[in-house]
Protein backbone atom coordinates (compact mmCIF):
# COMPACT_ATOMS: atom_id res chain seq x y z
CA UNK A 1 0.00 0.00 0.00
CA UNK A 2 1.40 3.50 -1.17
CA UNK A 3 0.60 6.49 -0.11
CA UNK A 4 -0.97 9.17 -2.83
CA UNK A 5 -2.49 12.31 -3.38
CA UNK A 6 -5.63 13.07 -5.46
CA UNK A 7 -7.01 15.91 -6.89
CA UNK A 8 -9.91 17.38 -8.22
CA UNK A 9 -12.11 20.23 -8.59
CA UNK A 10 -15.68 21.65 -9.45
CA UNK A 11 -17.24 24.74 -10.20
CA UNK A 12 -20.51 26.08 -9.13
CA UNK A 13 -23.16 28.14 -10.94
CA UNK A 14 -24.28 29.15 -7.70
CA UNK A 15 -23.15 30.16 -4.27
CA UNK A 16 -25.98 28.19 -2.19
CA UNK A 17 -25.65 25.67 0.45
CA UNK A 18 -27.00 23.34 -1.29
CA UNK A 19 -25.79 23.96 -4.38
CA UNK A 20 -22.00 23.99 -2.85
CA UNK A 21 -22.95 20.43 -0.52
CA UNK A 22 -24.02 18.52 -3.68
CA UNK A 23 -21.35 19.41 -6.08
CA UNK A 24 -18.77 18.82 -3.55
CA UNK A 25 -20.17 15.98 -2.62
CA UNK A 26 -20.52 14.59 -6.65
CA UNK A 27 -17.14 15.65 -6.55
CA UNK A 28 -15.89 13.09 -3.07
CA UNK A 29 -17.94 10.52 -4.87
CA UNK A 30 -16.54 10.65 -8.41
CA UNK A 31 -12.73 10.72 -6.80
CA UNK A 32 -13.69 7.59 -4.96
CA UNK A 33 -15.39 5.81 -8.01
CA UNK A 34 -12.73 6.74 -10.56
CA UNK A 35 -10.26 5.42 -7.71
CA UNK A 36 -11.79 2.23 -6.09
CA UNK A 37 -11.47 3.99 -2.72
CA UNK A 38 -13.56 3.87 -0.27
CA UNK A 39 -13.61 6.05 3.14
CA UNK A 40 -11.38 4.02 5.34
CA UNK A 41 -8.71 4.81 2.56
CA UNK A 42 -8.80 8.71 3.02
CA UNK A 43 -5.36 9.75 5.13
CA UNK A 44 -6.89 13.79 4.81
CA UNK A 45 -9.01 16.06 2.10
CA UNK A 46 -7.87 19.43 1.81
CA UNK A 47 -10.50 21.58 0.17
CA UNK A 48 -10.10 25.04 -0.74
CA UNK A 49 -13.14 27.43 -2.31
CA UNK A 50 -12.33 30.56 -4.14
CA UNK A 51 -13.69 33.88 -2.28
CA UNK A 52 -16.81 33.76 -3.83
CA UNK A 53 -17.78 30.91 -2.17
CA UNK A 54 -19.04 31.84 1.61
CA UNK A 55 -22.12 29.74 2.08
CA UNK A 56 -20.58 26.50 3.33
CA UNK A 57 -17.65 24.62 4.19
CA UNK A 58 -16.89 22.07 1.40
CA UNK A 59 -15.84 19.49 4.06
CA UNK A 60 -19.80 19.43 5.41
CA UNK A 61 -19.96 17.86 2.48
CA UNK A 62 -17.54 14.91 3.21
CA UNK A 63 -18.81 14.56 6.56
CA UNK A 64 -22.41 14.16 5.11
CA UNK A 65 -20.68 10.79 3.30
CA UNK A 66 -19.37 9.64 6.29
CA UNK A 67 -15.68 11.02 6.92
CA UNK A 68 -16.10 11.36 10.24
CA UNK A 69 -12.62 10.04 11.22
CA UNK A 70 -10.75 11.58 8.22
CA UNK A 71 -8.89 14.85 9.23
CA UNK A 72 -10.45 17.46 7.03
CA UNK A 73 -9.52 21.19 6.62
CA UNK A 74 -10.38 24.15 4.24
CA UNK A 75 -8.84 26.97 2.84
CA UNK A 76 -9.26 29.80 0.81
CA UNK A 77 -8.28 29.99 -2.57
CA UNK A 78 -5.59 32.30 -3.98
CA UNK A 79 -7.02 35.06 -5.97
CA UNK A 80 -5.45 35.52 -8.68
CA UNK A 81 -6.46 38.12 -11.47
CA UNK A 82 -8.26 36.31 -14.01
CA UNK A 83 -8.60 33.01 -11.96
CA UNK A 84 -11.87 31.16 -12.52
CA UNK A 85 -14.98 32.04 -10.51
CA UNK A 86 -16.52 29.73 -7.87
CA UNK A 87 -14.33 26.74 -8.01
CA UNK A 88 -13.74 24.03 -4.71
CA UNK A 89 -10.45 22.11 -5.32
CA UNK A 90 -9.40 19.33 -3.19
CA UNK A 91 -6.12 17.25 -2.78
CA UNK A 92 -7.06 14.14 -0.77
CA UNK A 93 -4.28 11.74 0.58
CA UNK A 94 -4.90 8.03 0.11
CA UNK A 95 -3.57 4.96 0.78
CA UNK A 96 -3.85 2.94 -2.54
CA UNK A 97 -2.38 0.20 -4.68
CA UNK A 98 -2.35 2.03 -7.28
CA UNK A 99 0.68 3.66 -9.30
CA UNK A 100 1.04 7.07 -9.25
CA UNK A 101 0.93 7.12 -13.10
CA UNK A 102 -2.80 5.26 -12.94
CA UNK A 103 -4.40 7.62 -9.98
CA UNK A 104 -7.34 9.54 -11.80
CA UNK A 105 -7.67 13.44 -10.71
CA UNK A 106 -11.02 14.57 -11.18
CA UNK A 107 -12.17 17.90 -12.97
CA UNK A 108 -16.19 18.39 -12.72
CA UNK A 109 -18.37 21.12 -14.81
CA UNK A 110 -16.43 24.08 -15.89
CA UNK A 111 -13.56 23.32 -13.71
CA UNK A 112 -12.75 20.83 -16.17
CA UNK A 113 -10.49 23.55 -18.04
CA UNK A 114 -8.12 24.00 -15.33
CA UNK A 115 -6.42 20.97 -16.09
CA UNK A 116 -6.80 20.48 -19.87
CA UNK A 117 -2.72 19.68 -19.42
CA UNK A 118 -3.29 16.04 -17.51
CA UNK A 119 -4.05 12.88 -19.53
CA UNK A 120 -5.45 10.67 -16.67
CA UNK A 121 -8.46 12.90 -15.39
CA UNK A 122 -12.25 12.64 -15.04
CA UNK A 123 -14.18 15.05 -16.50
CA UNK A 124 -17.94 15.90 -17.15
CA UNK A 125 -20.45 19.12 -17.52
């Protein structure tokens, strides 16, 4: 068993608490799915939300699924001139058998374009 980092992100149309818990939360899921994890694999999620985004934490989210032993934090986003509006990025640490080469980082709805660059990703609008 290795230890590995994931990543992913999403964008929201909306800044809503519900809007923000279920596209985070499509966001845990898809990570999971596209890397046969499961909950008790999760080492830590660090989310971060652009400044845009004020009406939850993303990590509610996660707790909602059940992470109530994973160490979870959030951040604030850098803003950066131009950067893209209402996004939640996480890097969650996992222990997998997986190569680093075949971990899948997921990019959901418009946040899809911030990582046009990396061949093994998820993706969907």
């Amino acid at each position: 068993m290795a230890v590995r980092a994931v990543r992913g992100a999403t964008q929201l149309e909306e800044d809503t608490r519900e809007h923000m818990l279920d596209r985070v939360a499509e966001l845990v899921i898809d990570v999971m799915a596209a890397n046969g994890l499961v909950v008790d694999d999760f080492i830590s999620i660090i989310f971060t939300a652009t400044s845009d985004l004020v009406s939850e934490f993303p990590a509610y989210a996660a707790r909602q699924l059940g992470f109530s032993d994973v160490p979870l934090v959030c951040a604030r986003e850098l803003e950066i001139e131009g950067s893209m509006p209402r996004v939640v990025r996480l890097m969650a640490h996992v222990e997998t058998d997986l190569p680093r080469a075949d971990v899948t980082h997921v990019y959901l709805h418009g946040a899809a374009n911030l990582r046009r660059d990396l061949t093994k990703t998820t993706s969907h609008d």
